[in-house]
Protein backbone atom coordinates (compact mmCIF):
# COMPACT_ATOMS: atom_id res chain seq x y z
CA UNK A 1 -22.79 4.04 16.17
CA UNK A 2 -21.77 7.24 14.24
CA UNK A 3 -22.75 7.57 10.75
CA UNK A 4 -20.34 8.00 7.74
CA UNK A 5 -18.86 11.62 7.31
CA UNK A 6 -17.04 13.62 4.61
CA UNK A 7 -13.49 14.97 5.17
CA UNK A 8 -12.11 17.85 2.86
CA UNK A 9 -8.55 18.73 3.23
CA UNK A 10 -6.90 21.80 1.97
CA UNK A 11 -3.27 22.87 0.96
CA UNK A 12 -2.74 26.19 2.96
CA UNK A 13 0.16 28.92 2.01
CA UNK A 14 0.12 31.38 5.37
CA UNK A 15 2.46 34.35 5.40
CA UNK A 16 3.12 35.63 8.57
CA UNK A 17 0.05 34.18 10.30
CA UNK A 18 -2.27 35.15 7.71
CA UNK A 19 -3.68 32.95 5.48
CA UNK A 20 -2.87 33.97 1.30
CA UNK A 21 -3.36 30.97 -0.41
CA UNK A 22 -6.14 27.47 -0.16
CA UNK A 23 -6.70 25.22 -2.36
CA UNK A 24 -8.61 21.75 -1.58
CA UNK A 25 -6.29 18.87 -1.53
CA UNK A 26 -9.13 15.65 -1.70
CA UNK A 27 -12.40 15.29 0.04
CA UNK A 28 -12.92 11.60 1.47
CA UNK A 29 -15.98 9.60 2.29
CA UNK A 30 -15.47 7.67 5.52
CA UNK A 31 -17.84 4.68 6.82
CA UNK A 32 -18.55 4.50 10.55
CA UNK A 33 -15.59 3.30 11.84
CA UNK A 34 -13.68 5.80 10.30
CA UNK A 35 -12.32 3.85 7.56
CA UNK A 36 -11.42 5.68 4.09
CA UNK A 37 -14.13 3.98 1.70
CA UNK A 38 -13.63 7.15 -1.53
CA UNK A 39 -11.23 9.84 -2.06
CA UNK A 40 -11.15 12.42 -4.57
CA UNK A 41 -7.96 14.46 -5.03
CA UNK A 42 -7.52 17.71 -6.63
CA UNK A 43 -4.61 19.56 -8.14
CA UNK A 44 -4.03 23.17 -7.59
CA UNK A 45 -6.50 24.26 -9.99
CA UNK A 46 -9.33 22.30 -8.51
CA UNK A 47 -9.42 19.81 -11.29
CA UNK A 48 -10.34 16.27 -9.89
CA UNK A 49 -7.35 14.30 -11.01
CA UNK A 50 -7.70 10.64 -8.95
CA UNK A 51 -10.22 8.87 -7.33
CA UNK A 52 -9.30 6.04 -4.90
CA UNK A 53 -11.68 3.41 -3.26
CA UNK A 54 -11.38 1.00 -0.48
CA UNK A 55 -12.36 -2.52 0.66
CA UNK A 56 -11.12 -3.66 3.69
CA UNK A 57 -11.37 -7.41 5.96
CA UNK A 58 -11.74 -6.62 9.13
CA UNK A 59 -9.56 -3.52 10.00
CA UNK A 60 -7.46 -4.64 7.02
CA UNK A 61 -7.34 -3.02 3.77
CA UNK A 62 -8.44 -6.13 1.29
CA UNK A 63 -8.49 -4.14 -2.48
CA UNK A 64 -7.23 -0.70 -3.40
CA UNK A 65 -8.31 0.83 -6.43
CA UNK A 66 -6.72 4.12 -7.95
CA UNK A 67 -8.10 6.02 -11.18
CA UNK A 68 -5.62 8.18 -12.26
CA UNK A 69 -7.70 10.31 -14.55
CA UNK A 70 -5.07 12.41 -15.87
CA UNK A 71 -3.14 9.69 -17.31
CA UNK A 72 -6.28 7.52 -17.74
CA UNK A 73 -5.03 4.15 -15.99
CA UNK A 74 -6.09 2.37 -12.91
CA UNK A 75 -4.00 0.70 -10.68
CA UNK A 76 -5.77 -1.86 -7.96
CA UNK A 77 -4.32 -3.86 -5.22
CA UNK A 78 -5.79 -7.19 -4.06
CA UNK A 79 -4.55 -7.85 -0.25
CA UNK A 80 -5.28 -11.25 1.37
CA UNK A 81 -4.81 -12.13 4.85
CA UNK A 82 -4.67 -15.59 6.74
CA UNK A 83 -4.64 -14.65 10.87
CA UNK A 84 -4.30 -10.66 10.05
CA UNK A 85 -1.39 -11.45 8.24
CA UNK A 86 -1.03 -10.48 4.53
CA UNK A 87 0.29 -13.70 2.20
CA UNK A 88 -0.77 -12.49 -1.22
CA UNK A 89 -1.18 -9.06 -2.82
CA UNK A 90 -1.41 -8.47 -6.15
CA UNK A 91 -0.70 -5.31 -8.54
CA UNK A 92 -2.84 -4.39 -11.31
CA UNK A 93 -2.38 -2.02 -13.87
CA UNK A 94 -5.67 -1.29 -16.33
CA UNK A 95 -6.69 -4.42 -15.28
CA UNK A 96 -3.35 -6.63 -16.38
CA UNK A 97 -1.67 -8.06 -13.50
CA UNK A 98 1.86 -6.53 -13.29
CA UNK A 99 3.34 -7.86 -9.81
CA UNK A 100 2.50 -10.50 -6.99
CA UNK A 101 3.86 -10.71 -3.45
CA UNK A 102 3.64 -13.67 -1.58
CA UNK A 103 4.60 -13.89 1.98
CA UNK A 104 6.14 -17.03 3.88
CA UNK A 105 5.93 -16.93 8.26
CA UNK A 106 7.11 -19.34 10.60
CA UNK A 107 5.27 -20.83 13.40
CA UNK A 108 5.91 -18.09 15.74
CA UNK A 109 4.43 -15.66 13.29
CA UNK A 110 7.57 -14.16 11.90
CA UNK A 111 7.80 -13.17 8.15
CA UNK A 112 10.79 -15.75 6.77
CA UNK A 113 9.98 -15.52 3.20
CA UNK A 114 8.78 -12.73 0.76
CA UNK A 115 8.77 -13.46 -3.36
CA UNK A 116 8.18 -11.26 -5.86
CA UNK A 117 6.67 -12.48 -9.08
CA UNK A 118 6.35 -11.51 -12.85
CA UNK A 119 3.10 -11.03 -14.25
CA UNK A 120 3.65 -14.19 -15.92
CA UNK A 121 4.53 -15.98 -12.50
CA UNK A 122 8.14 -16.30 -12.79
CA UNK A 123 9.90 -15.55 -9.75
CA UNK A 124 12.03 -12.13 -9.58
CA UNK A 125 13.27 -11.57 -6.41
CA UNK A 126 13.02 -13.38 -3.09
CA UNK A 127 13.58 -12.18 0.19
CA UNK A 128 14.62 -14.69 2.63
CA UNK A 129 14.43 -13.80 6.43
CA UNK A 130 16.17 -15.42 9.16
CA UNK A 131 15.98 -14.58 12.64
CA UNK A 132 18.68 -15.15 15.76
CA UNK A 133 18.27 -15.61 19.00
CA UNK A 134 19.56 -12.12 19.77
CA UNK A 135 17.24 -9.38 19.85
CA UNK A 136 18.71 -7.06 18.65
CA UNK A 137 19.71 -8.43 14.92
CA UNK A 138 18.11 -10.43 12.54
CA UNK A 139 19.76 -11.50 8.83
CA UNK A 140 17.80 -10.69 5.53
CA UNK A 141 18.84 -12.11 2.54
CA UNK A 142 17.63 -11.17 -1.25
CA UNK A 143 18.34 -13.26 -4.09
CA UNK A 144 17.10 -11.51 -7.26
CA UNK A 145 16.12 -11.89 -11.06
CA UNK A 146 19.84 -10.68 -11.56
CA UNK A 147 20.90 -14.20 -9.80
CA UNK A 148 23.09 -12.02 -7.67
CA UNK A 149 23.06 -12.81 -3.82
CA UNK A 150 23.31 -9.81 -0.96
CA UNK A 151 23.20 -10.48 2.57
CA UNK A 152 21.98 -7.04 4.71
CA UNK A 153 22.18 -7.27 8.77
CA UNK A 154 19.83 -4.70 10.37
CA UNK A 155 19.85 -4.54 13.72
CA UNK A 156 16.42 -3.51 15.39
């Protein structure tokens, strides 16, 4: 089992093959598995500007957090799963909850439903997914907070 590690990346300005400009980018803190648990990130000056952390279920990211310390806010995202499959995430900003997603499949494991709700829980939009017997199309349609209707067709 390999222990955690720290990767720095670095913005790099390279004029005919040699190098004139680096500046680090963010420097993240990995557990053993090679999952991103921290990262700092820099701007140009080498000022730390945001620091994001990770939780994850399984190989699934489970909460997000972002500290943006230049604007002084944090936005988090709660993810959870049911059979690897995400049903609920929820946006937070400075600790008010702004959105929620929820996420509808049928039996064979195919998204059919996706609504988007207010902080308050009133529903905004919903995305309603239906799927042919064709391969190569499916129908989406997106009823939103505008009570308007649209009907894409994407083929795949």
């Amino acid at each position: 089992m390999n222990s955690p590690h720290t990767i720095s990346a670095y913005e790099c300005i390279f004029e005919e093959g040699t190098l004139i400009e680096e500046w680090l980018l963010s420097i993240s803190r990995l557990n053993s598995e090679g999952k991103v648990l921290h990262r700092e990130r820099y701007d140009k000056e080498g000022n730390l500007i945001k620091k994001d952390d990770y939780q994850y279920q399984g190989e699934l990211v489970s909460l997000s957090r972002e500290e943006d310390l230049i604007e002084k806010s944090i936005t988090k995202t709660v993810c959870e799963y049911l059979d690897d499959k995400l049903i609920n995430q929820k946006e937070y900003f400075n600790d008010h909850l702004s959105i929620q997603m929820v996420y509808i499949y049928d039996d064979q494991g195919q998204l059919i439903q996706n609504d988007i709700l207010n902080n308050d829980g009133s529903l905004s939009s919903r995305y309603i997914f239906e799927y042919q017997n064709l391969p190569s199309s499916s129908k989406k349609t997106i009823e939103s907070f505008f009570d308007e209707e649209l009907t894409l067709v994407r083929l795949t």
